[in-house]
C-alpha atoms as a PDB file:
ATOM      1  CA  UNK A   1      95.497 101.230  85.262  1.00  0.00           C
ATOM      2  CA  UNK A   2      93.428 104.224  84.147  1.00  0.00           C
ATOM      3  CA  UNK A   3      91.844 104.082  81.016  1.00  0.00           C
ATOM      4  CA  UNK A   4      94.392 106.715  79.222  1.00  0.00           C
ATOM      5  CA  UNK A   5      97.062 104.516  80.132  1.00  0.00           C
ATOM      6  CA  UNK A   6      95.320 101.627  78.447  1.00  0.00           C
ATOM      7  CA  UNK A   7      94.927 103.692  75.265  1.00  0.00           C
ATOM      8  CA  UNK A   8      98.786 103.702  75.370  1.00  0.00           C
ATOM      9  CA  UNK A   9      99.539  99.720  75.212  1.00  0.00           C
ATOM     10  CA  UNK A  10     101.242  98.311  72.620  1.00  0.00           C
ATOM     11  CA  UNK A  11     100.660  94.629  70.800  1.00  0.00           C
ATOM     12  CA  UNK A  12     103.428  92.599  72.821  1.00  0.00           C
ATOM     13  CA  UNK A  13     103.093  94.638  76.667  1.00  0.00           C
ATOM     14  CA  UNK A  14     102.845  92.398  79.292  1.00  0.00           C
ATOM     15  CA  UNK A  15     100.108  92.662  81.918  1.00  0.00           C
ATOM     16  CA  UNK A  16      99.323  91.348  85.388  1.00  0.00           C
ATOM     17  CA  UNK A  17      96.142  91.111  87.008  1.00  0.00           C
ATOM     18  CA  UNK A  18      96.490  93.329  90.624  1.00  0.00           C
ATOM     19  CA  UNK A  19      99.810  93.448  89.768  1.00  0.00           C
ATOM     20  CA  UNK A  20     100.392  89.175  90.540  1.00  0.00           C
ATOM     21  CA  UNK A  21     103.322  88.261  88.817  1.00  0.00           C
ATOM     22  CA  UNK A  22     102.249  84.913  88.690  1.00  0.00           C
ATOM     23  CA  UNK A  23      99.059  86.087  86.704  1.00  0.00           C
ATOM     24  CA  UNK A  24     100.279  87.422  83.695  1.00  0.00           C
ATOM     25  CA  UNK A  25      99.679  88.090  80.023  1.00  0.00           C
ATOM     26  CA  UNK A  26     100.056  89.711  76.563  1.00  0.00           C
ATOM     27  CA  UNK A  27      98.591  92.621  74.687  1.00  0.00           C
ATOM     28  CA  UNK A  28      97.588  90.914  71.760  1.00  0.00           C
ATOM     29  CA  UNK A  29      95.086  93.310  70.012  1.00  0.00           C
ATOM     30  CA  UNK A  30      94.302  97.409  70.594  1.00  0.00           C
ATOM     31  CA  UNK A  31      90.979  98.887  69.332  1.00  0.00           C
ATOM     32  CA  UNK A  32      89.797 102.050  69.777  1.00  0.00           C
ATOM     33  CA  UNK A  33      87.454 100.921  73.250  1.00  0.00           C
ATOM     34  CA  UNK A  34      89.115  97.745  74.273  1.00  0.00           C
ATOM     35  CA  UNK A  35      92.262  95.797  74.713  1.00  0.00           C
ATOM     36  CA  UNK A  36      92.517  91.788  74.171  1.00  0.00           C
ATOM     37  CA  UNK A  37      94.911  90.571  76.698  1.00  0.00           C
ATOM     38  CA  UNK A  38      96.501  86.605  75.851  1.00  0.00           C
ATOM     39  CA  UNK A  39      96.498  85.675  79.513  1.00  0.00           C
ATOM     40  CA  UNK A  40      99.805  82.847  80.296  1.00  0.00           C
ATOM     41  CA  UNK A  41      96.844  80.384  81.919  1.00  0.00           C
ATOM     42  CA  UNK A  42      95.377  80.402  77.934  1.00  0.00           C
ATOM     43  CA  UNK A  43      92.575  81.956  78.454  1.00  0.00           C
ATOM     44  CA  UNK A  44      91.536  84.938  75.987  1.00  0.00           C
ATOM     45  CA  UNK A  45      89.680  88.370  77.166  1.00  0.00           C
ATOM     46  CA  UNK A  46      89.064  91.677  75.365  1.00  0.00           C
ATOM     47  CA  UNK A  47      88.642  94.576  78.635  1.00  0.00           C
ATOM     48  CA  UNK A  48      87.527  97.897  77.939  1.00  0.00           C
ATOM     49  CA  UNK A  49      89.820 100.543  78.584  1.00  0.00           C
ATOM     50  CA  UNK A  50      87.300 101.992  81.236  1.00  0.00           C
ATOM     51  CA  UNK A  51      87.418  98.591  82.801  1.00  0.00           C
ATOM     52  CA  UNK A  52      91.336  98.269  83.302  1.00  0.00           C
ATOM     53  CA  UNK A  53      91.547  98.903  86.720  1.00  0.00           C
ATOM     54  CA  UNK A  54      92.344  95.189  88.367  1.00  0.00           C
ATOM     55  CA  UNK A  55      95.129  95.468  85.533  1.00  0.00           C
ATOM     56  CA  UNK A  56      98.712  96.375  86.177  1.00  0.00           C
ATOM     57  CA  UNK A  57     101.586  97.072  83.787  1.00  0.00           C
ATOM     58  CA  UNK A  58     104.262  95.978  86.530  1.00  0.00           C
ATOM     59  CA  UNK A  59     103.593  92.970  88.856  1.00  0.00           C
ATOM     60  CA  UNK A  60     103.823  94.615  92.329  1.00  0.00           C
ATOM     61  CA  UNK A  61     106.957  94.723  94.196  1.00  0.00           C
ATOM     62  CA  UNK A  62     106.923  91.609  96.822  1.00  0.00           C
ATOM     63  CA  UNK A  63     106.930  92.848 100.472  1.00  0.00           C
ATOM     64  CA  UNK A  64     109.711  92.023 102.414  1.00  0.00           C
ATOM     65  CA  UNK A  65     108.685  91.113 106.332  1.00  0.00           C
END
């Protein structure tokens, strides 16, 4: 995600690293510069909104073969 869209999460969004659905987590604090994300493997990480791009709002759509 771009850095304005990270400036527009919300405490309780869920997240997913490159879009994995199986690699999720929760907004839990918003800051001015950064975003701390609860991740569902329990570990903890505050990201700068420049630094969002491995981060998805949606988990990517599986491909069908």
């Amino acid at each position: 995600m771009t850095a304005a869209e990270s400036k527009g999460l919300k405490r309780g969004n869920r997240v997913y690293w490159r879009g994995d659905a199986t690699d999720g987590g929760s907004v839990t604090e918003l800051s001015w510069d950064a975003v701390t994300i609860a991740w569902d493997n329990g570990q903890v990480a505050t990201i700068h909104h420049g630094d969002m791009r491995e981060i998805q709002q949606a988990p990517a759509k599986p491909t069908i073969v």
